[in-house]
C-alpha atoms as a PDB file:
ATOM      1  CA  UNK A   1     -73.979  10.000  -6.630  1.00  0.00           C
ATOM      2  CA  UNK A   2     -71.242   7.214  -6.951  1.00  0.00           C
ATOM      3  CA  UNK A   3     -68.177   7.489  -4.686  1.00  0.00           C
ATOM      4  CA  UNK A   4     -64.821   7.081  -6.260  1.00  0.00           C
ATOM      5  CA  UNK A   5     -62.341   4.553  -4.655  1.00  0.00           C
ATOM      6  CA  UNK A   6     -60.547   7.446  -3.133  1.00  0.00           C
ATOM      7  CA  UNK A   7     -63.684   9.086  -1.519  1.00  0.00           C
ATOM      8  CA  UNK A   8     -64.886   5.692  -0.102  1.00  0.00           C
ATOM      9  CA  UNK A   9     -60.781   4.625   1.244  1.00  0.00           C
ATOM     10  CA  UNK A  10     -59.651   8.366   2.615  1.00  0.00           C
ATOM     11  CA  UNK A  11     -61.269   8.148   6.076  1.00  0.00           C
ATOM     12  CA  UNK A  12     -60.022   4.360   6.880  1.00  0.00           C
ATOM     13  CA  UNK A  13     -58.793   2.177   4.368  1.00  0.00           C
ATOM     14  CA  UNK A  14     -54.929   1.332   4.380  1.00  0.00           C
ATOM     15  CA  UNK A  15     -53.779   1.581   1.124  1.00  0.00           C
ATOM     16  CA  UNK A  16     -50.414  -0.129   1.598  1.00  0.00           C
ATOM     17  CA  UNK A  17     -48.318   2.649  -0.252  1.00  0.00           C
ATOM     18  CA  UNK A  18     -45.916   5.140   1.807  1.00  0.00           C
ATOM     19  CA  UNK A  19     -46.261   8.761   1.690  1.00  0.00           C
ATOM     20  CA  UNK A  20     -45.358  12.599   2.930  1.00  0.00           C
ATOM     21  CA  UNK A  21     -47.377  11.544   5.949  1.00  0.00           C
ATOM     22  CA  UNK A  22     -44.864   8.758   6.748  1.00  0.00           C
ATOM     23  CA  UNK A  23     -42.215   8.961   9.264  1.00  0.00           C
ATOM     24  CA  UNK A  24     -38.823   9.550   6.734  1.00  0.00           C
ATOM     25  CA  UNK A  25     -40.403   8.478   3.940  1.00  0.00           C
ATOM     26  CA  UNK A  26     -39.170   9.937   0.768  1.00  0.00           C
ATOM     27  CA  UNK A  27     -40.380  10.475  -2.850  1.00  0.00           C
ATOM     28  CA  UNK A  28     -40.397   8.342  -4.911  1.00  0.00           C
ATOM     29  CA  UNK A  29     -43.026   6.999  -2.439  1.00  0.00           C
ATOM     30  CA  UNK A  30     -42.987   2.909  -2.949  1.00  0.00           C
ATOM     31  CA  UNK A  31     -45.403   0.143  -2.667  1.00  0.00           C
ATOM     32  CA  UNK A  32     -44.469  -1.395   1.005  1.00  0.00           C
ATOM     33  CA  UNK A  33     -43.892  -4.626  -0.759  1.00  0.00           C
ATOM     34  CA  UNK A  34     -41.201  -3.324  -2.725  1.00  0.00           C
ATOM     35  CA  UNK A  35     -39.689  -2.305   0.475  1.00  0.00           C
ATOM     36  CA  UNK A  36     -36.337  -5.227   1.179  1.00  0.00           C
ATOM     37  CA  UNK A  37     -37.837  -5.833   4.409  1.00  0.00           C
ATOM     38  CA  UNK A  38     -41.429  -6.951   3.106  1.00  0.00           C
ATOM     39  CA  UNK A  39     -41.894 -10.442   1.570  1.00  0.00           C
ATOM     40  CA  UNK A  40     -45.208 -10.505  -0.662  1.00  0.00           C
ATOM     41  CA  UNK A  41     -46.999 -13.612  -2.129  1.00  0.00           C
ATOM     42  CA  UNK A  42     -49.666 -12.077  -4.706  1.00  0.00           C
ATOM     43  CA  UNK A  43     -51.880 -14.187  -6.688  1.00  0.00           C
ATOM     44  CA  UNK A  44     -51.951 -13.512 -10.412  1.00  0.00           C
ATOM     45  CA  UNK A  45     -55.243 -11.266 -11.258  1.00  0.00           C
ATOM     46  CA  UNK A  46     -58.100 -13.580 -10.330  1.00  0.00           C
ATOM     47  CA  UNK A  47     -60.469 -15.475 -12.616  1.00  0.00           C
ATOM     48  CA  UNK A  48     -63.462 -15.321 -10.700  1.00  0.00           C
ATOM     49  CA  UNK A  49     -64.769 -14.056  -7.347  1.00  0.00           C
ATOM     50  CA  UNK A  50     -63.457 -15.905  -4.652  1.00  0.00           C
ATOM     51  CA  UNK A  51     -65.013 -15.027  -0.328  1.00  0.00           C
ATOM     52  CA  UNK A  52     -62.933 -15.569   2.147  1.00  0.00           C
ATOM     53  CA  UNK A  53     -64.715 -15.844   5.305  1.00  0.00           C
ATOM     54  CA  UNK A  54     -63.037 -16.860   8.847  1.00  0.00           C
ATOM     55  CA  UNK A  55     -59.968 -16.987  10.439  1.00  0.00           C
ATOM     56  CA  UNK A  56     -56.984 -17.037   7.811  1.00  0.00           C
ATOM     57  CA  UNK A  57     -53.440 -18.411   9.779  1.00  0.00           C
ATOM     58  CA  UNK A  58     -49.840 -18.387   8.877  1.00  0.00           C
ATOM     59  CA  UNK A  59     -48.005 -21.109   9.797  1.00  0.00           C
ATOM     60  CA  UNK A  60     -44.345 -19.985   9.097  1.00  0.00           C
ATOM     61  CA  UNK A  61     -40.802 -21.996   9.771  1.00  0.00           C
ATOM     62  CA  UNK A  62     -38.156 -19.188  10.897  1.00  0.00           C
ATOM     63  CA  UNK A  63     -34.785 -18.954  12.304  1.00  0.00           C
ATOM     64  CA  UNK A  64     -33.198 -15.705  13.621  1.00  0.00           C
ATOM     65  CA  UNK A  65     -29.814 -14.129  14.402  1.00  0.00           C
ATOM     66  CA  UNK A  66     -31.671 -12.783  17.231  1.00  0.00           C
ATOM     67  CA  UNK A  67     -33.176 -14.418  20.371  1.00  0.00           C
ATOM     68  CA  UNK A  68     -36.118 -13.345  19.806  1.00  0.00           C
ATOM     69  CA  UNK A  69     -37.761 -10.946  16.860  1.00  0.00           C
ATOM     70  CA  UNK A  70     -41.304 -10.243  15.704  1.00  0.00           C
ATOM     71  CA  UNK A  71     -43.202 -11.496  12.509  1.00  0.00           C
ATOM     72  CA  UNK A  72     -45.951  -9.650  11.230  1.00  0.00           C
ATOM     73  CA  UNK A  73     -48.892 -11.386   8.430  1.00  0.00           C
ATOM     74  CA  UNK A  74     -50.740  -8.518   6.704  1.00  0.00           C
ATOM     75  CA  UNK A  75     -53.934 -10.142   3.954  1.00  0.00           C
ATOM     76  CA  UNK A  76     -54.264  -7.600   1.299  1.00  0.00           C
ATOM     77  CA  UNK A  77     -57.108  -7.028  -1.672  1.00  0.00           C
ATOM     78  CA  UNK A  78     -54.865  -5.566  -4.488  1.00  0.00           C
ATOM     79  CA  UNK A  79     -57.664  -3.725  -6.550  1.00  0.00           C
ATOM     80  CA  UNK A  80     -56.389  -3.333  -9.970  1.00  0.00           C
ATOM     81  CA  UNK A  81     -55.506  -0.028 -11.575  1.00  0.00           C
ATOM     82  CA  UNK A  82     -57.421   2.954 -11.778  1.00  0.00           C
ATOM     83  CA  UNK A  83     -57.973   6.088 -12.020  1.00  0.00           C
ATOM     84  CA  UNK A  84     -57.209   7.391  -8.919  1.00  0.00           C
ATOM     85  CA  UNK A  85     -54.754   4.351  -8.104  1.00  0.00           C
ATOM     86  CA  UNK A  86     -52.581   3.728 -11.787  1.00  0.00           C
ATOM     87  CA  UNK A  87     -50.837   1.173  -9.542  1.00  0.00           C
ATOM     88  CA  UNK A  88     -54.192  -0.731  -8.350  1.00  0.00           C
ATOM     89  CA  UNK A  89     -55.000   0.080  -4.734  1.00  0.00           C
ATOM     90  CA  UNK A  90     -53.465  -2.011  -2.133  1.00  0.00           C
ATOM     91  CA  UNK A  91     -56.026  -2.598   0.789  1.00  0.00           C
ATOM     92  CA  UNK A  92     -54.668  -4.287   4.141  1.00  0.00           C
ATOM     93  CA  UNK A  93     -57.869  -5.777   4.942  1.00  0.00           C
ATOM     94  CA  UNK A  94     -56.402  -7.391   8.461  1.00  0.00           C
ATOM     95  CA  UNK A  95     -52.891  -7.611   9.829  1.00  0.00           C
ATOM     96  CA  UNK A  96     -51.200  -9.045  13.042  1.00  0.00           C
ATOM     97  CA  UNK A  97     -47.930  -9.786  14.692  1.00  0.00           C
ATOM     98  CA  UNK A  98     -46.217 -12.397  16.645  1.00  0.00           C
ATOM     99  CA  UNK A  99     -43.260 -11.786  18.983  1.00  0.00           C
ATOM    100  CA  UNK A 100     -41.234 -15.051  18.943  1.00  0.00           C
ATOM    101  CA  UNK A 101     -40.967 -15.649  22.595  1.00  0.00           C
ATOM    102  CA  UNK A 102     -44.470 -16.072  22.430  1.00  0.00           C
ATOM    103  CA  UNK A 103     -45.363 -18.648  19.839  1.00  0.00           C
ATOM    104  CA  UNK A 104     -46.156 -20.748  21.963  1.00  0.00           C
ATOM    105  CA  UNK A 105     -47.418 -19.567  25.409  1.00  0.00           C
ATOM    106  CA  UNK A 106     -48.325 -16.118  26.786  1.00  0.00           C
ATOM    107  CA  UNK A 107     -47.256 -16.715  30.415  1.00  0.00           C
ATOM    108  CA  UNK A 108     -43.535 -18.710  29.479  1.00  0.00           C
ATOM    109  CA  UNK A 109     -42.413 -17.028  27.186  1.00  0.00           C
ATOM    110  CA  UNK A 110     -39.229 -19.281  24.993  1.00  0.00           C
ATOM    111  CA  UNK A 111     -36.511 -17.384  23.473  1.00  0.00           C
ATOM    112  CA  UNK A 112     -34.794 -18.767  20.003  1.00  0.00           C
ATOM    113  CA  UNK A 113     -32.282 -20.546  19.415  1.00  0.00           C
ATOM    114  CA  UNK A 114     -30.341 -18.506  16.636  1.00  0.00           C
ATOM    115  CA  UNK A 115     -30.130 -20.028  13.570  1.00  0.00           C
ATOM    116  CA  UNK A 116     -32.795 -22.723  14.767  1.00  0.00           C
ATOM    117  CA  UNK A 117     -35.875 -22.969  12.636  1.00  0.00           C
ATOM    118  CA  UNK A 118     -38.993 -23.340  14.583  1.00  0.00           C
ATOM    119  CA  UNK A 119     -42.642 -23.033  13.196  1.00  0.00           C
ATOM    120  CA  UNK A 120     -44.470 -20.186  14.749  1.00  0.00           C
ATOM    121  CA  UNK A 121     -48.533 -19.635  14.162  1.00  0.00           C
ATOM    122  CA  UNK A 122     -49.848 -16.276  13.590  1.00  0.00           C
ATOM    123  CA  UNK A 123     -53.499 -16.420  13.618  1.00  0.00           C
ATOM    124  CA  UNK A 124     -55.312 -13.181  11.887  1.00  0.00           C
ATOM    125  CA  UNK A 125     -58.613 -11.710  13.242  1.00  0.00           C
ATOM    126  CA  UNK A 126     -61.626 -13.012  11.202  1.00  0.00           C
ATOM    127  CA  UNK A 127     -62.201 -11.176   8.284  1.00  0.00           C
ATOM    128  CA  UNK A 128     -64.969 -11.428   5.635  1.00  0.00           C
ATOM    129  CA  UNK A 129     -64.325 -10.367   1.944  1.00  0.00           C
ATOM    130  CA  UNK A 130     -64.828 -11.017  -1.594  1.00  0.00           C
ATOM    131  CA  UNK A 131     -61.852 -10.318  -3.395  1.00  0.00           C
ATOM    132  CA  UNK A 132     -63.432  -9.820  -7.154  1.00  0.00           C
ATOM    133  CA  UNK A 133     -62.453 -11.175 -10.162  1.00  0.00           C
ATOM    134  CA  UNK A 134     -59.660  -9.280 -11.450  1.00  0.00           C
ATOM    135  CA  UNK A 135     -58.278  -8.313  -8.307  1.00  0.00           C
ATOM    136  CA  UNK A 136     -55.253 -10.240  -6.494  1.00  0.00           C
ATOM    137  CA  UNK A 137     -54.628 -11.852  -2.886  1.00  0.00           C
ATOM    138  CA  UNK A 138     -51.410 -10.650  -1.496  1.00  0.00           C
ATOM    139  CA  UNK A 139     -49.911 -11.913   1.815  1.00  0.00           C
ATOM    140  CA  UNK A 140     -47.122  -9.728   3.178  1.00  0.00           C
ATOM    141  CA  UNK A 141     -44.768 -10.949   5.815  1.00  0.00           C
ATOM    142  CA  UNK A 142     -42.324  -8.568   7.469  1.00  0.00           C
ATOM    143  CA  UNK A 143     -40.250  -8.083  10.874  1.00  0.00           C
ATOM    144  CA  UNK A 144     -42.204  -4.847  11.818  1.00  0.00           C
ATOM    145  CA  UNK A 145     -45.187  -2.900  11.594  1.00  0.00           C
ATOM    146  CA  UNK A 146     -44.304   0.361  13.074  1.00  0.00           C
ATOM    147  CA  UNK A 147     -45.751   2.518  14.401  1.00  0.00           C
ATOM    148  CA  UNK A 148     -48.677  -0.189  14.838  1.00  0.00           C
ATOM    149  CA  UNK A 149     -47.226  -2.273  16.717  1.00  0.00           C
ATOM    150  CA  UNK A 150     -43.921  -1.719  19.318  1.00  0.00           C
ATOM    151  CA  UNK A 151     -40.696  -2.325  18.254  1.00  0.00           C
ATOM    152  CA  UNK A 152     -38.985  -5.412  19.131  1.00  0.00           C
ATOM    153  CA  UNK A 153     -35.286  -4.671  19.975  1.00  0.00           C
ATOM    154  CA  UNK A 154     -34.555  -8.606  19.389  1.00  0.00           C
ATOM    155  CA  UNK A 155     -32.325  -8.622  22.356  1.00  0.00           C
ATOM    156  CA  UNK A 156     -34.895 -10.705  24.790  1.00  0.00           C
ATOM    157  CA  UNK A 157     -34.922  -8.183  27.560  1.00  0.00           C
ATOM    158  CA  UNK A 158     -38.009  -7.798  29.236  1.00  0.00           C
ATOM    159  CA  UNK A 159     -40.717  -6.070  26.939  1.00  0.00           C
ATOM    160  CA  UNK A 160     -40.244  -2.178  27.547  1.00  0.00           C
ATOM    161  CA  UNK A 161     -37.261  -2.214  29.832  1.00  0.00           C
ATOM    162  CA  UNK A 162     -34.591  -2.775  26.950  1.00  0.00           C
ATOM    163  CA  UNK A 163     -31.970  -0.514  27.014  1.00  0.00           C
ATOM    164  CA  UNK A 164     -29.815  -1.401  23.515  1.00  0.00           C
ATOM    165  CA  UNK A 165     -31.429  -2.657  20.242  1.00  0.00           C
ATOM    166  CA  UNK A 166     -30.067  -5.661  18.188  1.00  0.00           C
ATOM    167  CA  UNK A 167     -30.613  -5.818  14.102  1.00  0.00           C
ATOM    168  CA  UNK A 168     -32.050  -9.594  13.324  1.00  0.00           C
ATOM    169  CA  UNK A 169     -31.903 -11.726  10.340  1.00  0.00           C
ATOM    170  CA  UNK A 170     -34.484 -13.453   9.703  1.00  0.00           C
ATOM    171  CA  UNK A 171     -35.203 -16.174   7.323  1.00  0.00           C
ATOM    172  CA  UNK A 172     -38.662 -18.055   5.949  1.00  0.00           C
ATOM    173  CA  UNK A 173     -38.228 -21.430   4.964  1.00  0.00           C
ATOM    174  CA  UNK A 174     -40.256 -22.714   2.102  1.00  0.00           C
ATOM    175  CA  UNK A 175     -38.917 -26.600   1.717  1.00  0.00           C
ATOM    176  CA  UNK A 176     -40.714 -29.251   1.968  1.00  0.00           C
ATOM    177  CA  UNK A 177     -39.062 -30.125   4.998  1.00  0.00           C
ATOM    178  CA  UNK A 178     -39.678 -26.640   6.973  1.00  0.00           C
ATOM    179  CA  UNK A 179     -43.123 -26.012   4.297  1.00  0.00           C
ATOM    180  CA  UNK A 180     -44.166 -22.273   5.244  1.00  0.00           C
ATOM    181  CA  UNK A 181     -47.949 -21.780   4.344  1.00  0.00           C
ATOM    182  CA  UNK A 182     -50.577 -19.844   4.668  1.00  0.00           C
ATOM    183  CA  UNK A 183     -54.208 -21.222   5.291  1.00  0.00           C
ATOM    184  CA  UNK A 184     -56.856 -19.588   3.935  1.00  0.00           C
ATOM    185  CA  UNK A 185     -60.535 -20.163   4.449  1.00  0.00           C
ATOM    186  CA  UNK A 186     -62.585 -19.946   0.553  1.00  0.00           C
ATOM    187  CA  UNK A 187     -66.245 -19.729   0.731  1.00  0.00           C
ATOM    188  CA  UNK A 188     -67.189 -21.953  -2.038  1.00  0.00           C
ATOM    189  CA  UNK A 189     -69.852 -19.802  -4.369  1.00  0.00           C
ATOM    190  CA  UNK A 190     -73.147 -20.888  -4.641  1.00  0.00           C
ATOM    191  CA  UNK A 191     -74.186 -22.521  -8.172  1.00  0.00           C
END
């Protein structure tokens, strides 16, 4: 017997949709890139099939309020609508963050300068997929990922000893002078 999407997803996929079992989340439950906080690239529906094998990177230009914030990269295969999913089901295939003071070393960390743009690379684990023809590529960049990852209270204090929390602004640049991208590795197919 055939699985339906829902049967296969239920016991691990992360269809990126809130719901009752969300912390405060309340009906109408929304598509997380329709949340203000979320910015989404998405591909129109796609021609063909297209693999993406390896290491996909985001190498983003930023500037803060704060001195120093988080930036999270999800990839996402956006299946299109069915049964089960009318609004296509939204699969976060891999996802990472990158806490500013550590863009570019571990072991010293360097706070922001706010207002500063600075580019920051946010590798994402290897992956392997085939997004099929018809489906879309979404990238969705965001501030937080909570409860997967910690909260950053963008104040610079040492990681888990903060005692007050600090709201950040934070801006991608997409100029040619401060050109955001994202680099993703296609398989070509085989003819």
């Amino acid at each position: 017997a055939r699985n339906n999407l829902r049967e296969v997803v239920a016991a691990g996929g992360w269809h990126q949709k809130e719901g009752p079992q969300w912390i405060d989340a309340k009906e109408p439950y929304r598509l997380l890139k329709e949340r203000p906080d979320v910015l989404a690239f998405e591909t129109d529906p796609l021609q063909d099939n297209i693999e993406v094998t390896g290491e996909v990177i985001a190498k983003l230009w930023i500037s803060s309020t704060a001195v120093d914030t988080d930036f999270t990269i999800k990839l996402i295969d956006v299946y299109p609508s069915s049964e089960d999913y009318p609004e296509g089901y939204h699969l976060n295939l891999v996802d990472t963050i990158r806490r500013a003071r550590y863009r570019d070393s571990w072991t010293e960390p360097e706070f922001l300068t706010p207002g500063q743009p600075v580019e920051i690379s946010i590798p994402l684990w290897p992956t392997a997929n085939v997004f099929k023809k018809g489906h879309r590529i979404r990238i969705d960049v965001s501030s937080s990922n909570f409860p997967r990852f910690d909260v950053n209270p963008n104040t610079g204090d040492e990681v888990g000893r903060h005692t007050k929390m600090v709201k950040a602004a934070n801006t991608i640049h997409t100029s040619s002078e401060f050109a955001s991208r994202v680099i993703i590795p296609v398989i070509p197919p085989n003819e």
